[in-house]
C-alpha atoms as a PDB file:
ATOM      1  CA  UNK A   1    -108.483 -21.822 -79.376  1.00  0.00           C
ATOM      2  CA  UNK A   2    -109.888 -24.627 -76.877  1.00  0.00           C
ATOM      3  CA  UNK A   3    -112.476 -24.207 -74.502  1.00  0.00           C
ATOM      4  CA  UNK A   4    -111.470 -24.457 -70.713  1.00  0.00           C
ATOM      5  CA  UNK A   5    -112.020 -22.917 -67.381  1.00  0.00           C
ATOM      6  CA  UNK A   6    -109.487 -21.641 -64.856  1.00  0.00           C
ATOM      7  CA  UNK A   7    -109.210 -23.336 -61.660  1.00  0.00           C
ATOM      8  CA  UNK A   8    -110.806 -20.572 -59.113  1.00  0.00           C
ATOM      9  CA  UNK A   9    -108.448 -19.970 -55.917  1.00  0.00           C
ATOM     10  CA  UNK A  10    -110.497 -21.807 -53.427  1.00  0.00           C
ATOM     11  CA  UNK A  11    -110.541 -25.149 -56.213  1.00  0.00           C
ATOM     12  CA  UNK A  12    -106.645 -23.976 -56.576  1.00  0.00           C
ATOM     13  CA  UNK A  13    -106.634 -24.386 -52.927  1.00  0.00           C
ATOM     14  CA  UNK A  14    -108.351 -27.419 -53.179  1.00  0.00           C
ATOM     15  CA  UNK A  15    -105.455 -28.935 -55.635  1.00  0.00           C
ATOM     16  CA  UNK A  16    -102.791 -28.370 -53.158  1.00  0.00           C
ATOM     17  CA  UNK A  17    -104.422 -29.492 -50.415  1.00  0.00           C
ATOM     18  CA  UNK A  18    -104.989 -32.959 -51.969  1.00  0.00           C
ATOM     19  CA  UNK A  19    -101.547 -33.659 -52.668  1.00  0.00           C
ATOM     20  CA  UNK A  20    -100.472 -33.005 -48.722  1.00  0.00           C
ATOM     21  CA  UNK A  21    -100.117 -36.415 -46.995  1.00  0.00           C
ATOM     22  CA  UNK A  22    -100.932 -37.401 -43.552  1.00  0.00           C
ATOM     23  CA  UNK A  23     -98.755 -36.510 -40.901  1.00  0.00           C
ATOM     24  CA  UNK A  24     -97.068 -34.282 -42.998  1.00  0.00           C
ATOM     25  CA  UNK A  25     -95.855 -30.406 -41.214  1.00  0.00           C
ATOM     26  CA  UNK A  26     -96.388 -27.868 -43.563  1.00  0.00           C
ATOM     27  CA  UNK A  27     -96.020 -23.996 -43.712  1.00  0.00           C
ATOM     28  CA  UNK A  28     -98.580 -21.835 -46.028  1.00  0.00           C
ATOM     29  CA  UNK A  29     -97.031 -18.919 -47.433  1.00  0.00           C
ATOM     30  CA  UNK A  30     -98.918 -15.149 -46.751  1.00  0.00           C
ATOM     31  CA  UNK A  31    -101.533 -14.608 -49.657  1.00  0.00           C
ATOM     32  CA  UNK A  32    -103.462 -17.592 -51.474  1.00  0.00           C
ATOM     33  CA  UNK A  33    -101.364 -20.390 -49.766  1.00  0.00           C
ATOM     34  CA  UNK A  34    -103.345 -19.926 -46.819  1.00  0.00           C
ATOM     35  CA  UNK A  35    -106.753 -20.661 -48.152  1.00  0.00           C
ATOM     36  CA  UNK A  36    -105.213 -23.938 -48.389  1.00  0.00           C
ATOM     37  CA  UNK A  37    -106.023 -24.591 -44.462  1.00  0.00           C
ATOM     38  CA  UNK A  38    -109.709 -24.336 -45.050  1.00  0.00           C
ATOM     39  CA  UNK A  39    -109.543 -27.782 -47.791  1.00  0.00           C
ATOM     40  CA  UNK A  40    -107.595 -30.119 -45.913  1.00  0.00           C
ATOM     41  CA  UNK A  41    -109.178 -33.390 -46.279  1.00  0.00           C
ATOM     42  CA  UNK A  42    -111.730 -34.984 -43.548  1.00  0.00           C
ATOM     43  CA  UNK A  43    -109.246 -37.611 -41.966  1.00  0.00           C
ATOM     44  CA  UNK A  44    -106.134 -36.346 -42.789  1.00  0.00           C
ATOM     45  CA  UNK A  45    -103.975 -34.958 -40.422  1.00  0.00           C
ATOM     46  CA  UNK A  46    -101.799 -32.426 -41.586  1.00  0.00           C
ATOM     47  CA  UNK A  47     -99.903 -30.074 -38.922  1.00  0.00           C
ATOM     48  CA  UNK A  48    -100.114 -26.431 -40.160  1.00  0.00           C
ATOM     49  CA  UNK A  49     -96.882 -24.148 -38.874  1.00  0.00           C
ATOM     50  CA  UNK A  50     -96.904 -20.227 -38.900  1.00  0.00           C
ATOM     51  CA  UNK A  51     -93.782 -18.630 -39.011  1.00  0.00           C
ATOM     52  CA  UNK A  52     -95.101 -16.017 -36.248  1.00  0.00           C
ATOM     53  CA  UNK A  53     -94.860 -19.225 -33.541  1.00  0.00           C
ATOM     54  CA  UNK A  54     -97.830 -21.635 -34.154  1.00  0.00           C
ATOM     55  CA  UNK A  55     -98.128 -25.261 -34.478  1.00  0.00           C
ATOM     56  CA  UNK A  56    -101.742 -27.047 -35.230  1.00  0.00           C
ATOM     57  CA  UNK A  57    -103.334 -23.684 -37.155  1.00  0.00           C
ATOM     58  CA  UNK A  58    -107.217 -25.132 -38.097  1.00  0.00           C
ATOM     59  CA  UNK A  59    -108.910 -23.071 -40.734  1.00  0.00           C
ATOM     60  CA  UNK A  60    -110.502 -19.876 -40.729  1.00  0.00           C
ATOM     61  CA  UNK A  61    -112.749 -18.896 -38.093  1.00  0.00           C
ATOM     62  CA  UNK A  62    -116.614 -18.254 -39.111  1.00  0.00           C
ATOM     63  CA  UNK A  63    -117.675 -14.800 -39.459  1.00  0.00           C
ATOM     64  CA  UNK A  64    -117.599 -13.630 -35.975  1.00  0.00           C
ATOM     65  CA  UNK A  65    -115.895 -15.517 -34.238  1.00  0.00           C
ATOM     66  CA  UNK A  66    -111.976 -14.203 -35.071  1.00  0.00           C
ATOM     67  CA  UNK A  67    -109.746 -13.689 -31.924  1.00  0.00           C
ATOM     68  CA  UNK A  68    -106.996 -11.078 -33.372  1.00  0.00           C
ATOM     69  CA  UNK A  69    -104.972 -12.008 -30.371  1.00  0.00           C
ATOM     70  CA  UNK A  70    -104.823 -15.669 -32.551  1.00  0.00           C
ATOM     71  CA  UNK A  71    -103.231 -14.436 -36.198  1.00  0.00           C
ATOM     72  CA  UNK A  72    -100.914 -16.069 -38.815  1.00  0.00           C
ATOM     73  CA  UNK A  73     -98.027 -14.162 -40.452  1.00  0.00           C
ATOM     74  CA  UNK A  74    -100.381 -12.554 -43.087  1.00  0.00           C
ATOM     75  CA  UNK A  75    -102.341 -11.098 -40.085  1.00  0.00           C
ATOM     76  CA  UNK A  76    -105.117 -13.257 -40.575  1.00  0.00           C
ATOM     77  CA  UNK A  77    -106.880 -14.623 -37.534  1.00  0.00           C
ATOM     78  CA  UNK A  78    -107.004 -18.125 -37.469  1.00  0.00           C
ATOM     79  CA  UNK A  79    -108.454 -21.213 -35.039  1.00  0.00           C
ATOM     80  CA  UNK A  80    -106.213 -23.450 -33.331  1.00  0.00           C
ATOM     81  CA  UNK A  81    -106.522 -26.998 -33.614  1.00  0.00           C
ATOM     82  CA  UNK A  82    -106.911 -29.155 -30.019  1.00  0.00           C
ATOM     83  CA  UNK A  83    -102.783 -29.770 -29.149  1.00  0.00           C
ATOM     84  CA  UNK A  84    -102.299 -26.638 -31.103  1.00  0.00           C
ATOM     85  CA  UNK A  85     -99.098 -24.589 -29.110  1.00  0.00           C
ATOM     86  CA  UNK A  86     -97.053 -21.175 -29.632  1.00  0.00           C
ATOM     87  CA  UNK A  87     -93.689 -20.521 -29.156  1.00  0.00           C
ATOM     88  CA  UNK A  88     -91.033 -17.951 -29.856  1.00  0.00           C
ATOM     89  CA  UNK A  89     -90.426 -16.342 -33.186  1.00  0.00           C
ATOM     90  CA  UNK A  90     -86.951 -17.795 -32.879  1.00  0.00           C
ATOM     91  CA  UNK A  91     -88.124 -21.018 -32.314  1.00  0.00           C
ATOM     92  CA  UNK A  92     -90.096 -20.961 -34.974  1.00  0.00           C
ATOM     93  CA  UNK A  93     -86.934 -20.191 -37.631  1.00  0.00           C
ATOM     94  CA  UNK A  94     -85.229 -23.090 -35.896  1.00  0.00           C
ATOM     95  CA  UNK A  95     -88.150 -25.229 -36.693  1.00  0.00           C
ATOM     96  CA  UNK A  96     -88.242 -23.952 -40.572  1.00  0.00           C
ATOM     97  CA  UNK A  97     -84.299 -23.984 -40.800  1.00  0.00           C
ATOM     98  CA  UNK A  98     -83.860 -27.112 -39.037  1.00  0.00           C
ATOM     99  CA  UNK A  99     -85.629 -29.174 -41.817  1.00  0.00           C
ATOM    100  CA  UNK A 100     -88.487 -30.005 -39.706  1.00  0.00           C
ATOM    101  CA  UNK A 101     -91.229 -28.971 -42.123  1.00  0.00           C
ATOM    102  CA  UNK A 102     -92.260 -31.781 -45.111  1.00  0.00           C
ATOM    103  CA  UNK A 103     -93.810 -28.843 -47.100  1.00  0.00           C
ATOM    104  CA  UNK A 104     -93.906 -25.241 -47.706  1.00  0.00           C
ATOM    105  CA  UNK A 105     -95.989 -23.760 -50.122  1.00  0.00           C
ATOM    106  CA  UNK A 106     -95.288 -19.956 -51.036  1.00  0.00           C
ATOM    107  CA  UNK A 107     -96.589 -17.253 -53.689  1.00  0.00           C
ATOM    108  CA  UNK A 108     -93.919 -16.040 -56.262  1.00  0.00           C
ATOM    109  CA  UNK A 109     -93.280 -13.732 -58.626  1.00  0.00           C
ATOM    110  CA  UNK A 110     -91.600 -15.876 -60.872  1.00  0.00           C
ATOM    111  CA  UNK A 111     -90.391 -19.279 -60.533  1.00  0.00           C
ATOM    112  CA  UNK A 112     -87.779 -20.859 -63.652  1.00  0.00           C
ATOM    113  CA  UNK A 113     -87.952 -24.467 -65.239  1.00  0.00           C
ATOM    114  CA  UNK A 114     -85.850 -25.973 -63.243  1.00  0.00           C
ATOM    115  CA  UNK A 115     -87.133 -24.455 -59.470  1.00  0.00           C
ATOM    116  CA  UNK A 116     -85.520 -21.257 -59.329  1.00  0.00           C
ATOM    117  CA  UNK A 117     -87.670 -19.174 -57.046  1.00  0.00           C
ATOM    118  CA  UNK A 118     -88.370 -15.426 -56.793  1.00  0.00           C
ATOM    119  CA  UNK A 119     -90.853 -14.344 -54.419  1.00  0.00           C
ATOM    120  CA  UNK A 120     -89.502 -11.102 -52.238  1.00  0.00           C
ATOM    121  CA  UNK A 121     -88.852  -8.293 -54.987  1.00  0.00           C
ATOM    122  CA  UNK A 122     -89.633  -7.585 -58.557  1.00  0.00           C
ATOM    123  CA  UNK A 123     -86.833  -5.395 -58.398  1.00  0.00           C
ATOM    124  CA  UNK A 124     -88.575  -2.254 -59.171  1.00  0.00           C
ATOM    125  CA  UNK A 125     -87.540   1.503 -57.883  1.00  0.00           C
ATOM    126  CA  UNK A 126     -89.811   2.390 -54.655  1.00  0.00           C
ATOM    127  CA  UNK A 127     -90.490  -1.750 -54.329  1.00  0.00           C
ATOM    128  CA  UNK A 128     -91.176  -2.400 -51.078  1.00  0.00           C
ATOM    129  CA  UNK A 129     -88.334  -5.500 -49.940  1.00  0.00           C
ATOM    130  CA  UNK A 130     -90.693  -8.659 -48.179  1.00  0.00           C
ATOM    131  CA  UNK A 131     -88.519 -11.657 -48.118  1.00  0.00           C
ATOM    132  CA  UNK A 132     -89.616 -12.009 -44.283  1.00  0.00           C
ATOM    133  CA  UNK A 133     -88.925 -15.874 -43.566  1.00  0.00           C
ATOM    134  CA  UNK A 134     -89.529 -16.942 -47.495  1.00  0.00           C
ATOM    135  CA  UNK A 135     -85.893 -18.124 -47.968  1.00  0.00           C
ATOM    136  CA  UNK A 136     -85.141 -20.012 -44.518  1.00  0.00           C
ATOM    137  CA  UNK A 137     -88.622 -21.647 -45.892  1.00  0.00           C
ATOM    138  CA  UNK A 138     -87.687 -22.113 -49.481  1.00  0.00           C
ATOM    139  CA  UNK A 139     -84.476 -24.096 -48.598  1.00  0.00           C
ATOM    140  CA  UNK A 140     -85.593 -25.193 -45.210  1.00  0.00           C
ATOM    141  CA  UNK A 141     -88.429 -27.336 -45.712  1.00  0.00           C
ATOM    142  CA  UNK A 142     -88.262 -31.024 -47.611  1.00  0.00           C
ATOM    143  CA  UNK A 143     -90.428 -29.366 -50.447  1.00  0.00           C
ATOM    144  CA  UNK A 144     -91.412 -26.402 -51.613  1.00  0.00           C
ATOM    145  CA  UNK A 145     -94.244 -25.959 -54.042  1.00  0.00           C
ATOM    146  CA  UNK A 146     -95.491 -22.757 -55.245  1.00  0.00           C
ATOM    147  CA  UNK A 147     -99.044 -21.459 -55.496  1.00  0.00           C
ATOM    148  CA  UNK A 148     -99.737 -18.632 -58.079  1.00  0.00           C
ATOM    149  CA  UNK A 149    -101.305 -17.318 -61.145  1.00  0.00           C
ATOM    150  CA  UNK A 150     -99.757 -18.610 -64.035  1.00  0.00           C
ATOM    151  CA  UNK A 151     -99.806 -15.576 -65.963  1.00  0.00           C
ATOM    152  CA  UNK A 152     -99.362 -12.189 -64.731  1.00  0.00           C
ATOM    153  CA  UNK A 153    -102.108  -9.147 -65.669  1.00  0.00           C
ATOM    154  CA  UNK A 154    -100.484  -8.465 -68.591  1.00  0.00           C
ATOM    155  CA  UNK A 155    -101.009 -12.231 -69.542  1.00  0.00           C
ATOM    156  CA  UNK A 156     -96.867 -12.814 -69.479  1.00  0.00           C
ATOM    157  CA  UNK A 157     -95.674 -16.279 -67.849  1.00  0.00           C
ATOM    158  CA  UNK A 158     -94.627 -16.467 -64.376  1.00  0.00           C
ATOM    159  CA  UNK A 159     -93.119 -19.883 -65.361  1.00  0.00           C
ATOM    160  CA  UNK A 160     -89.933 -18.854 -66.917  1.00  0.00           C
ATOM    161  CA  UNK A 161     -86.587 -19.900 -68.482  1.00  0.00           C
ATOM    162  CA  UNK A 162     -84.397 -17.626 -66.121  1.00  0.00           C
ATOM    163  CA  UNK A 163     -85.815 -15.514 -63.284  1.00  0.00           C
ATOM    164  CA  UNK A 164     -85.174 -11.748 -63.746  1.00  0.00           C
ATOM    165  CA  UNK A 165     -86.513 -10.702 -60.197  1.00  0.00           C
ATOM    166  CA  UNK A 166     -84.140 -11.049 -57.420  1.00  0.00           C
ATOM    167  CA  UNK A 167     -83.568 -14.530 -55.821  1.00  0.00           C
ATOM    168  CA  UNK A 168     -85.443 -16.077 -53.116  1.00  0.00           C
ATOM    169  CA  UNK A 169     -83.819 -19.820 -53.411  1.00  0.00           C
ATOM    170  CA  UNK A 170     -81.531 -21.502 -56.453  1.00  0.00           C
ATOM    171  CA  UNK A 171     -83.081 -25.270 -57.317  1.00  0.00           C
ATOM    172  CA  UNK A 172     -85.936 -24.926 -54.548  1.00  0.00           C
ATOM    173  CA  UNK A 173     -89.218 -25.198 -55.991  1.00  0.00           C
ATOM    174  CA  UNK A 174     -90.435 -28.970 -56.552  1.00  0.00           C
ATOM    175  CA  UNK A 175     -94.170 -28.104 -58.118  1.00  0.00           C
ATOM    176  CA  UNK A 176     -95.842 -25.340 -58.962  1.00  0.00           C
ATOM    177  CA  UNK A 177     -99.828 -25.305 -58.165  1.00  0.00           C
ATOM    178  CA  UNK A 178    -101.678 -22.817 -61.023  1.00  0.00           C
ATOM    179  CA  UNK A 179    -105.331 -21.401 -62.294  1.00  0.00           C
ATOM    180  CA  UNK A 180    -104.433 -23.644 -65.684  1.00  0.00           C
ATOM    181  CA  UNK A 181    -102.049 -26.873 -64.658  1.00  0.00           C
ATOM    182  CA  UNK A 182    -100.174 -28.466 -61.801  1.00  0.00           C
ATOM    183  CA  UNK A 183     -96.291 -28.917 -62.556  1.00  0.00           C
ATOM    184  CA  UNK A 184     -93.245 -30.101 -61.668  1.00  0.00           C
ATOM    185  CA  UNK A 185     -89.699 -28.450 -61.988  1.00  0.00           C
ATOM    186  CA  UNK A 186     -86.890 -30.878 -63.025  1.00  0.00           C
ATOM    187  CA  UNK A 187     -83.311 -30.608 -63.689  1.00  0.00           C
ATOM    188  CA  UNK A 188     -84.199 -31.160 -67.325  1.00  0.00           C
ATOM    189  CA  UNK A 189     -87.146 -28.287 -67.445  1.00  0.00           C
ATOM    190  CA  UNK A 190     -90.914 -28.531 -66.865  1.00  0.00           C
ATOM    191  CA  UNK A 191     -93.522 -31.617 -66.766  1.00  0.00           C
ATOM    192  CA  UNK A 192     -97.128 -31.961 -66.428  1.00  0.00           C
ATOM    193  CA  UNK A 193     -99.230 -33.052 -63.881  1.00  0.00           C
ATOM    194  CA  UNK A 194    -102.196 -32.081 -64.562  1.00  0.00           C
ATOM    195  CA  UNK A 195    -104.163 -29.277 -66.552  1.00  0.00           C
ATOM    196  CA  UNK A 196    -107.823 -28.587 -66.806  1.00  0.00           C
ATOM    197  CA  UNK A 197    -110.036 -29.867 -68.935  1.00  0.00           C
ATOM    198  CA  UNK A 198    -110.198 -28.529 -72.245  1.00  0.00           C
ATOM    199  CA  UNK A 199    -106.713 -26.797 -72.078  1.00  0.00           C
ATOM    200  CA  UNK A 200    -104.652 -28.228 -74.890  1.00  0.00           C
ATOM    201  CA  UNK A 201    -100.899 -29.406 -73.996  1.00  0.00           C
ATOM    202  CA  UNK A 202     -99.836 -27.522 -77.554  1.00  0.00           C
ATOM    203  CA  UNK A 203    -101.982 -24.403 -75.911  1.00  0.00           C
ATOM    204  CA  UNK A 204    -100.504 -24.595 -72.367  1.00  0.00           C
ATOM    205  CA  UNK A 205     -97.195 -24.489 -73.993  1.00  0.00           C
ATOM    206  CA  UNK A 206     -97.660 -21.422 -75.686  1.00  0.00           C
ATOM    207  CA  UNK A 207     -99.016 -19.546 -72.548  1.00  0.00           C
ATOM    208  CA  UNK A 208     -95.911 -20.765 -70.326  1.00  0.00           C
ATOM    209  CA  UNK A 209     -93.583 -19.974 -73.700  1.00  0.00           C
ATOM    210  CA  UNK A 210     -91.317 -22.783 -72.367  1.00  0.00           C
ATOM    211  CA  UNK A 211     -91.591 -26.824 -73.670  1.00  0.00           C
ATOM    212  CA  UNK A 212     -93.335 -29.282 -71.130  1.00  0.00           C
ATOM    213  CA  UNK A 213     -93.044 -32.460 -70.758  1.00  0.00           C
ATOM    214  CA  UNK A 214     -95.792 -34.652 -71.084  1.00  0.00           C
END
């Protein structure tokens, strides 16, 4: 068994945020894809959409200072960048449908090989249904990557052949940002694009249960 660390979710956060380029227009999913607005680079410009109607989201306030009248979809407050602007709800969907946004990056429950994604309902009896705006985003925007755990509590993959939970979007999913490796979901299956140090490719295999490409 090799020695390694998990990423934790603010280096996780980190990761993702490196791989955003300037200028791009991105939407962060509710849950750990929005600690992803507190690493964006110095000097990089990256425009940060909420579903809820904002353009130009900065990072979290400090401790005291949160305006509750200024939230994101998850209900977090937020700060608003200088040439920051809200607009209607409906505007909003027409922004994320229209193909407007370079990048999305959502939570899931399970995403497949080849990008399958499912994010909204693990299908269970008294499961509360959340797709909210995750499948105008998943198909909307020029890229979706996914930010997760790799492995569930039980220590099962969420990187999987087939996805038994409901559907959020067929093909969708372009990388997926975990605690153990980055990767990226082709046609042909999985391949690496990073790991952490000490993980062994053999190793990271076995967790995921699925081959990856090197």
């Amino acid at each position: 068994m090799s020695s390694y660390q998990k990423r934790s979710k603010e280096e996780l956060a980190k990761r993702v945020a490196q791989d955003i380029f300037d200028g791009a227009y991105v939407n962060l999913g509710i849950g750990m894809p929005t600690l992803v607005a507190n690493h964006i680079p110095a000097g990089r410009e990256v425009i940060l959409q909420s579903e809820n109607g904002i353009l130009g989201m900065g990072p979290a306030p400090a401790a005291g200072q949160e305006d509750y009248d200024l939230i994101n979809a998850g209900k977090q407050p937020i700060t608003l960048l200088p040439g920051g602007a809200y607009f209607h709800h409906a505007d909003s969907f027409a922004m994320m449908r229209g193909g407007h946004l370079d990048i999305c990056v959502l939570g899931a429950f399970q995403v497949s090989a080849t990008g399958d994604l499912a994010n909204w309902s693990t299908g269970e009896p008294g499961a509360i249904p959340a797709v909210g705006g995750a499948m105008d985003l998943a198909i909307g925007a020029k890229q979706t990557w996914v930010m997760m755990d790799l492995l569930t509590k039980k220590g099962e993959s969420k990187v999987v052949a087939q996805c038994t939970y409901p559907l959020t979007g067929i093909a969708c999913v372009k990388r997926i940002y975990s605690e153990l490796a980055t990767l990226e979901c082709t046609p042909k299956g999985l391949k690496l694009i990073d790991k952490v140090d000490g993980l062994a490719h053999a190793e990271l295999e076995k967790l995921v249960g699925l081959p990856i490409a090197a």
